[in-house]
N, C-alpha and C. Protein backbone atom coordinates (compact mmCIF):
# COMPACT_ATOMS: atom_id res chain seq x y z
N UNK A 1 -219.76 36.49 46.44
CA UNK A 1 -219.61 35.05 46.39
C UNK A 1 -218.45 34.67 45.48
N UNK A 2 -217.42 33.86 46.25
CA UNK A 2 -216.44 33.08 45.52
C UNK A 2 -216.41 31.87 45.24
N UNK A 3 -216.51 31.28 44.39
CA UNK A 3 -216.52 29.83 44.15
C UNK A 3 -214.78 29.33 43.93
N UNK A 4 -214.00 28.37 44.46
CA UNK A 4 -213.05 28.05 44.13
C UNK A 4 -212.66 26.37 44.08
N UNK A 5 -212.63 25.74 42.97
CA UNK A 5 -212.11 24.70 42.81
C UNK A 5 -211.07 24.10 42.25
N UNK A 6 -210.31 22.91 43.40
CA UNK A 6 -209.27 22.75 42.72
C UNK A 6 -208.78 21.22 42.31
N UNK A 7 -207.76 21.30 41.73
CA UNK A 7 -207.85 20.05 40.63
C UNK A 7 -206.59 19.40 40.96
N UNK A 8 -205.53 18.16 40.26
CA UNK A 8 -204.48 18.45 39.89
C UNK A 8 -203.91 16.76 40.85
N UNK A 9 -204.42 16.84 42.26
CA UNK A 9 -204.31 16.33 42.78
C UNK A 9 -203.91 14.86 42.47
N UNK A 10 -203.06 13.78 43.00
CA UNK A 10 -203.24 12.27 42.69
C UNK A 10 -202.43 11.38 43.32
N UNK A 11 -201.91 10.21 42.80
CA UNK A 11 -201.16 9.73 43.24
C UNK A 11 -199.86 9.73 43.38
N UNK A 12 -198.58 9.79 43.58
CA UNK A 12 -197.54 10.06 43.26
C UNK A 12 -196.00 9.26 43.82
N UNK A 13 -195.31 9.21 43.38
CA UNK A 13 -194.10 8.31 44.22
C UNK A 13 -192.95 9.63 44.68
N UNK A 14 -192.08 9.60 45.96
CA UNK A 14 -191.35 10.87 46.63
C UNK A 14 -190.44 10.97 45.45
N UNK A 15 -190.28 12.27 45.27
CA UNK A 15 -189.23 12.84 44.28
C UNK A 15 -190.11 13.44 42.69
N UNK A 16 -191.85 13.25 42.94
CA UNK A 16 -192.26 13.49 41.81
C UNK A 16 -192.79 14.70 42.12
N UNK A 17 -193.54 14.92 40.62
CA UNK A 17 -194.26 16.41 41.01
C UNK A 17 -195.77 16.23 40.56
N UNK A 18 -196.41 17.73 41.13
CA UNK A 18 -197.46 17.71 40.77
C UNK A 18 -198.04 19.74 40.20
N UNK A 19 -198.51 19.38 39.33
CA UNK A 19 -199.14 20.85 40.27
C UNK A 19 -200.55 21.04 40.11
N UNK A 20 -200.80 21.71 40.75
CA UNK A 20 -202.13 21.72 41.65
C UNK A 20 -203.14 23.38 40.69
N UNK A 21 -204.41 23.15 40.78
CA UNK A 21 -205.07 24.19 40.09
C UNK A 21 -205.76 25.10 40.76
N UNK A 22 -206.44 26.32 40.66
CA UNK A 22 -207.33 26.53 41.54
C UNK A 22 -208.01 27.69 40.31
N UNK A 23 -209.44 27.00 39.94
CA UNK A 23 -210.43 27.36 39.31
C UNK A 23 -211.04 28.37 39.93
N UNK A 24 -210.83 29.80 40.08
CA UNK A 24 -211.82 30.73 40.46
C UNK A 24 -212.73 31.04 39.86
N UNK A 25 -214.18 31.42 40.47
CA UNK A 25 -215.19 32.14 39.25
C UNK A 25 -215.71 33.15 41.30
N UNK A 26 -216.42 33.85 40.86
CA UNK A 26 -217.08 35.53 40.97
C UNK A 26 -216.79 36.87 41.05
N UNK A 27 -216.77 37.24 41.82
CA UNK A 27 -216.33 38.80 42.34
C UNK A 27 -215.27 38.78 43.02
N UNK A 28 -214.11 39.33 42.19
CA UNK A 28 -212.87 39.61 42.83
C UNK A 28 -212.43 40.99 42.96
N UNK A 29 -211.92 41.27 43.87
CA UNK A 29 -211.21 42.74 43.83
C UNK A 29 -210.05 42.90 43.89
N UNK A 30 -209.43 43.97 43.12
CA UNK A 30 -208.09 43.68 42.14
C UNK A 30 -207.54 43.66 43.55
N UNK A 31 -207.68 43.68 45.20
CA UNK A 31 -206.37 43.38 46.08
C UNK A 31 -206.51 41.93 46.42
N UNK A 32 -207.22 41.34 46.17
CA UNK A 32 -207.76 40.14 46.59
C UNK A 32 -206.57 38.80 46.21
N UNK A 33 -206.13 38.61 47.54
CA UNK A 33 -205.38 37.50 47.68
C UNK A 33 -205.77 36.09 47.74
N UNK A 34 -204.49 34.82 47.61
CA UNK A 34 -204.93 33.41 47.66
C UNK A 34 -203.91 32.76 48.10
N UNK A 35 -204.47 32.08 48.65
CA UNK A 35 -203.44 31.04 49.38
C UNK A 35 -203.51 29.57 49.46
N UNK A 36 -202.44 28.77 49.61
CA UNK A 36 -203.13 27.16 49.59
C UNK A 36 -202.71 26.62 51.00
N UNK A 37 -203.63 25.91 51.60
CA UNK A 37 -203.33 25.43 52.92
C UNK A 37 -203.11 23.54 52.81
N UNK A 38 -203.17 23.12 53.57
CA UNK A 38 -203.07 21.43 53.17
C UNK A 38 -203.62 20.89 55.21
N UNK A 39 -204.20 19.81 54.27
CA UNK A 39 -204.18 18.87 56.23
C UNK A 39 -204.22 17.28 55.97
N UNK A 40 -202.50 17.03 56.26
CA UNK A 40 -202.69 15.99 56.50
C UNK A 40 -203.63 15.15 57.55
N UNK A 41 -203.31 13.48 57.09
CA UNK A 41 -203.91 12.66 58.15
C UNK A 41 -204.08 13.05 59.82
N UNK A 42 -204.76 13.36 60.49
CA UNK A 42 -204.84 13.12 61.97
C UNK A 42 -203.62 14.48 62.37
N UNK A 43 -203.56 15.69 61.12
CA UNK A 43 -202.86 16.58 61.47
C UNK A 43 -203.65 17.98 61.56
N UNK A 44 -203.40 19.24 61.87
CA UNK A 44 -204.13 20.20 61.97
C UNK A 44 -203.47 20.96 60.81
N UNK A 45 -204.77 21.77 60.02
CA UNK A 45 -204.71 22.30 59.01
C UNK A 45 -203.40 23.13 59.05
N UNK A 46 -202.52 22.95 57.67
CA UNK A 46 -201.37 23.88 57.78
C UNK A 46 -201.08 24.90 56.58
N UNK A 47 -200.68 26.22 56.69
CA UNK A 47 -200.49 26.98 55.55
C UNK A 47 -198.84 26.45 54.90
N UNK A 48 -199.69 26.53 53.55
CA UNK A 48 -198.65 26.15 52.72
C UNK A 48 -197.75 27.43 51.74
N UNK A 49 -198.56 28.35 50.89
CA UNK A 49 -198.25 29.48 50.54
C UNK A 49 -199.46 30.33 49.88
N UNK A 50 -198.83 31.72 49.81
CA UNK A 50 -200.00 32.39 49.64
C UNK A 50 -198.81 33.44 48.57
N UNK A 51 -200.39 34.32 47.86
CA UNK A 51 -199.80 35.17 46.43
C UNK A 51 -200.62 36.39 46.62
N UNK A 52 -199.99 36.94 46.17
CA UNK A 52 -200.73 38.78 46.28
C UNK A 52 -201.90 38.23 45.07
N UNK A 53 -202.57 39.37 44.30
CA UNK A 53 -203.42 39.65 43.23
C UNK A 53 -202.26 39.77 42.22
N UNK A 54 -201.22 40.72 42.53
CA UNK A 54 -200.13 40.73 41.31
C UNK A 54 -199.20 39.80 41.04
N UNK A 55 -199.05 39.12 42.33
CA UNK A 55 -198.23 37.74 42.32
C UNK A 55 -196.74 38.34 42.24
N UNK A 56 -196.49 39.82 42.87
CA UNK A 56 -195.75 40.10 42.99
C UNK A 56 -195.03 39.76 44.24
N UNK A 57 -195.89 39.35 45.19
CA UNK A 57 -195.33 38.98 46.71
C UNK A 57 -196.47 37.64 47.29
N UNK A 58 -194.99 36.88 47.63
CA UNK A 58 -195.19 35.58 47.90
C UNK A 58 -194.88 34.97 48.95
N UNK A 59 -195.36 33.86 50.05
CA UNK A 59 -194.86 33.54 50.95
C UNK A 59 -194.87 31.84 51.39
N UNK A 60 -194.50 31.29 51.66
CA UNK A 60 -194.02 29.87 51.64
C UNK A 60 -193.92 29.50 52.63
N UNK A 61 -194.28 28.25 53.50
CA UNK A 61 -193.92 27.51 54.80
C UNK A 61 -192.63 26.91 54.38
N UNK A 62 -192.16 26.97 55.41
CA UNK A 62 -190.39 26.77 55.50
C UNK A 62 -190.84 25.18 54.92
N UNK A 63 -191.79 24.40 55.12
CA UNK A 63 -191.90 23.24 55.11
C UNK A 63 -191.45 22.78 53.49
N UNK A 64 -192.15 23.81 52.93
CA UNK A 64 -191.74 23.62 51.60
C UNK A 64 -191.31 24.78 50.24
N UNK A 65 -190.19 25.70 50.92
CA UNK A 65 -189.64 26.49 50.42
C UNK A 65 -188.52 26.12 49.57
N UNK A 66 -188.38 26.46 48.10
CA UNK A 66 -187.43 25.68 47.26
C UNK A 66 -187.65 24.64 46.69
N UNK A 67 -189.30 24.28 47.09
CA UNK A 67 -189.61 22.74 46.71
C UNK A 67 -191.38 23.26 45.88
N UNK A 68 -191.71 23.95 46.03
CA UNK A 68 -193.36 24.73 45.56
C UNK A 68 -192.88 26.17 44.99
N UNK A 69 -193.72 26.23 44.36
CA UNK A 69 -193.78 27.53 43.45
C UNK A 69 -195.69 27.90 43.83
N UNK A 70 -195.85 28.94 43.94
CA UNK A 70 -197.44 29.58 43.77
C UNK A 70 -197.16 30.47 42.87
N UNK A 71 -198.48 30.37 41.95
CA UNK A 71 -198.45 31.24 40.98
C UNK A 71 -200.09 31.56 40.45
N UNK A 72 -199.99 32.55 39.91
CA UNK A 72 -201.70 32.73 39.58
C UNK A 72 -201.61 33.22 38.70
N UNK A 73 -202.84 33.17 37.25
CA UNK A 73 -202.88 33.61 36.38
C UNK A 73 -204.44 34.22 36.00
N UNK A 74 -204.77 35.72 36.52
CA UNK A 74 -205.90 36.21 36.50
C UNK A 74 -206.56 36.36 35.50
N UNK A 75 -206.07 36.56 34.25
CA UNK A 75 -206.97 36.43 33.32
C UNK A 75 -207.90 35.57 33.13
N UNK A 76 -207.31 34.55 33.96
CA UNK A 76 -207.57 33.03 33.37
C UNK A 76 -208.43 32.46 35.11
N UNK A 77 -208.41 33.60 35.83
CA UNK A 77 -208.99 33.29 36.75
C UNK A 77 -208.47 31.97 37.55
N UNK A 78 -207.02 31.59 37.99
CA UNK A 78 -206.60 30.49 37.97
C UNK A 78 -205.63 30.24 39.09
N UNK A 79 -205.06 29.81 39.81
CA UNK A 79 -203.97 29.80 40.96
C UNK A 79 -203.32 28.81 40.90
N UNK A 80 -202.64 28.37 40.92
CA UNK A 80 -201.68 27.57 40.49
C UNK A 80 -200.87 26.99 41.75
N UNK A 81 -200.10 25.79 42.17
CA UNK A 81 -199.24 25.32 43.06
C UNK A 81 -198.57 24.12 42.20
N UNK A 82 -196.97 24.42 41.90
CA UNK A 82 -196.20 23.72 41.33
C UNK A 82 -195.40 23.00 42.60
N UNK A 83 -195.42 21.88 42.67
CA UNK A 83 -194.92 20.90 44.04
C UNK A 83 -194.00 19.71 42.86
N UNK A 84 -192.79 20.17 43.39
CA UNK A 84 -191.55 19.32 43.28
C UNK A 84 -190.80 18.86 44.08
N UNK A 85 -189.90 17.81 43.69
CA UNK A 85 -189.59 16.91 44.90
C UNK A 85 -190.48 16.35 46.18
N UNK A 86 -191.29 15.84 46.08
CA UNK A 86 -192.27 15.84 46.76
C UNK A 86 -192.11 14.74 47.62
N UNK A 87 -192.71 14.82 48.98
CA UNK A 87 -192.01 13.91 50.07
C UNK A 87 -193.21 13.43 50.87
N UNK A 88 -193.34 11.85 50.87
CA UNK A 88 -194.16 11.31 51.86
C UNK A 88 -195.20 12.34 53.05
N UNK A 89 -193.88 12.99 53.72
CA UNK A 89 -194.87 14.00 54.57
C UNK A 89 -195.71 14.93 54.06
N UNK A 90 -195.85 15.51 52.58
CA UNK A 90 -196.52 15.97 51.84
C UNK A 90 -198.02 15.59 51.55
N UNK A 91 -198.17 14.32 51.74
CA UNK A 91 -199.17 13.65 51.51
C UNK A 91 -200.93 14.15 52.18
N UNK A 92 -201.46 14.65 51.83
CA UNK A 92 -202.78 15.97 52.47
C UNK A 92 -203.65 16.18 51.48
N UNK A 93 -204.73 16.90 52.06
CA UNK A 93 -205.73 17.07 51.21
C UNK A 93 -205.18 19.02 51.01
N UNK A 94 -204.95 19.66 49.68
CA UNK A 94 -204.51 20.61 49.71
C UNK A 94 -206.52 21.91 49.43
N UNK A 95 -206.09 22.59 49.67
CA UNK A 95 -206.85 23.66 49.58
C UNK A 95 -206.67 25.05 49.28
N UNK A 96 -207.39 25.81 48.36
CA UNK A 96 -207.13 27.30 48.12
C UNK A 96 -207.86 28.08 48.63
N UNK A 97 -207.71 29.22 48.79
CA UNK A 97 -208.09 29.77 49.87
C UNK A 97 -208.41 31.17 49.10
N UNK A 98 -209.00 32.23 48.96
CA UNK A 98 -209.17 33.54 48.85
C UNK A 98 -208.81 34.49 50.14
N UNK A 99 -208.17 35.74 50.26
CA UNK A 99 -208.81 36.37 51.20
C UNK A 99 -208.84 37.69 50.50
N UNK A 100 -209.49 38.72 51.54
CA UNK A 100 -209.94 40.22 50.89
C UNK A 100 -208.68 40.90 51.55
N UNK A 101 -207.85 40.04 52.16
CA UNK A 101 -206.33 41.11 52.39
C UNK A 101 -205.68 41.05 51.20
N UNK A 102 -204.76 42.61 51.36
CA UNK A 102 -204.07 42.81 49.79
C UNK A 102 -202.83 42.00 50.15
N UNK A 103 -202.08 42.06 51.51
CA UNK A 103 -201.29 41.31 51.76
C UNK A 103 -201.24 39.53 51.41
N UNK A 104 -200.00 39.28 51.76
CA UNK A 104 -200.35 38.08 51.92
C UNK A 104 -200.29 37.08 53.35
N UNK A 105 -201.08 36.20 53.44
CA UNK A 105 -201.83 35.74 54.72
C UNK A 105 -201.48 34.50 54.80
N UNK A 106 -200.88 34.20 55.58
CA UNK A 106 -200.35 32.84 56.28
C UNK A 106 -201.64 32.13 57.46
N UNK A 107 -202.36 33.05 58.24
CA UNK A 107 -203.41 33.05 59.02
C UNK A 107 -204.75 32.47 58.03
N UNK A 108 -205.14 31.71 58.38
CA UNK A 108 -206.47 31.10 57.31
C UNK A 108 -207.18 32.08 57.96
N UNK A 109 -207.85 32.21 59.56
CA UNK A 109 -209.03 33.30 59.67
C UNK A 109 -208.78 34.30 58.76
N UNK A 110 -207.93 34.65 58.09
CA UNK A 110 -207.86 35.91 57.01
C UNK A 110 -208.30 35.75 55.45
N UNK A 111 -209.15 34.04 55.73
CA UNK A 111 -208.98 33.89 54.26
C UNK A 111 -211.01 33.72 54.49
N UNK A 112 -211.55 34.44 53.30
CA UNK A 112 -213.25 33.90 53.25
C UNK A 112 -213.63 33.25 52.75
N UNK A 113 -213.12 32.46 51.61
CA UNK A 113 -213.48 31.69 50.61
C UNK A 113 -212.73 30.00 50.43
N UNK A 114 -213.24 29.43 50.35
CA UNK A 114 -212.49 27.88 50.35
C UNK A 114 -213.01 26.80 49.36
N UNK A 115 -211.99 26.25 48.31
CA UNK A 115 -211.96 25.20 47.84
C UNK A 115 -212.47 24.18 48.57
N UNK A 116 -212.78 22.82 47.95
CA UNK A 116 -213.55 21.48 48.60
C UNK A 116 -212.16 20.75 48.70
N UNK A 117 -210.81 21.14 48.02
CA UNK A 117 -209.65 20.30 48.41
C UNK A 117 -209.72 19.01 47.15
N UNK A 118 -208.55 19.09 47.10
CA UNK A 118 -207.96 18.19 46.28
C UNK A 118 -206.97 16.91 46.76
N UNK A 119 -207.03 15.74 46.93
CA UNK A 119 -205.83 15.11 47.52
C UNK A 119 -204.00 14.76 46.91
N UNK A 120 -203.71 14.69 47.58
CA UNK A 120 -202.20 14.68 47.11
C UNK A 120 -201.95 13.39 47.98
N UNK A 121 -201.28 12.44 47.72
CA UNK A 121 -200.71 11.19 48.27
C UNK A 121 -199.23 11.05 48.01
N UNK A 122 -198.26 11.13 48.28
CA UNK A 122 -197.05 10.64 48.15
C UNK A 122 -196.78 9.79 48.71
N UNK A 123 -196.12 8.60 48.04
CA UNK A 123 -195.97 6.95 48.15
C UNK A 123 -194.07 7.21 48.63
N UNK A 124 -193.57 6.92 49.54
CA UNK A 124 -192.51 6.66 50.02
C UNK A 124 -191.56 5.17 49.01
């Protein structure tokens, strides 16, 4: 059992930032990956980026490459999404994700565990 919650979320005007948390607590295994997905309004769930366990390998939707950072800090049991420059179309409920691949996973069926989501709004 994984519990993951995340935080961080709010209001914001385009060009600001945010970053985003992701509170892990149970049983992890040192290959055990995370990822954050997002779904906007009346849109279908989309991957946003995902991080190894070492956070040595990382992967990003073109959507927002150069503009997000993922990062995780295991000691601290923690995942992290730094969102800069941030743009109206951004605006979604974001989510973290676990999976038991060592890789990293762009595919949510690869992920078992899920946050309740946090919202993000960007004001144009």
């Amino acid at each position: 059992q994984v519990n993951l919650v995340e935080s961080g979320g709010g209001l914001v005007q385009a060009g600001d930032s945010l970053r985003l948390s992701c509170a892990a607590s149970g049983r992890f295994f040192s290959s055990v990956g995370m990822g954050w997905f997002r779904q906007a309004p009346g849109k279908e769930r989309e991957f946003v980026a995902a991080i190894t366990y070492s956070g040595q390998t990382v992967k990003y939707a073109d959507s927002v490459k150069g503009r997000f950072t993922i990062s995780r800090d295991n000691a601290k049991n923690t995942l992290f999404l730094q969102m800069n420059s941030l743009k109206p179309e951004d605006t979604a409920v974001y989510y973290c994700a676990s999976s038991m691949k060592a890789d990293v996973q762009e595919d949510s069926v690869q992920y078992d565990y899920w946050g309740r989501g946090t919202q993000v709004t960007v004001s144009s």
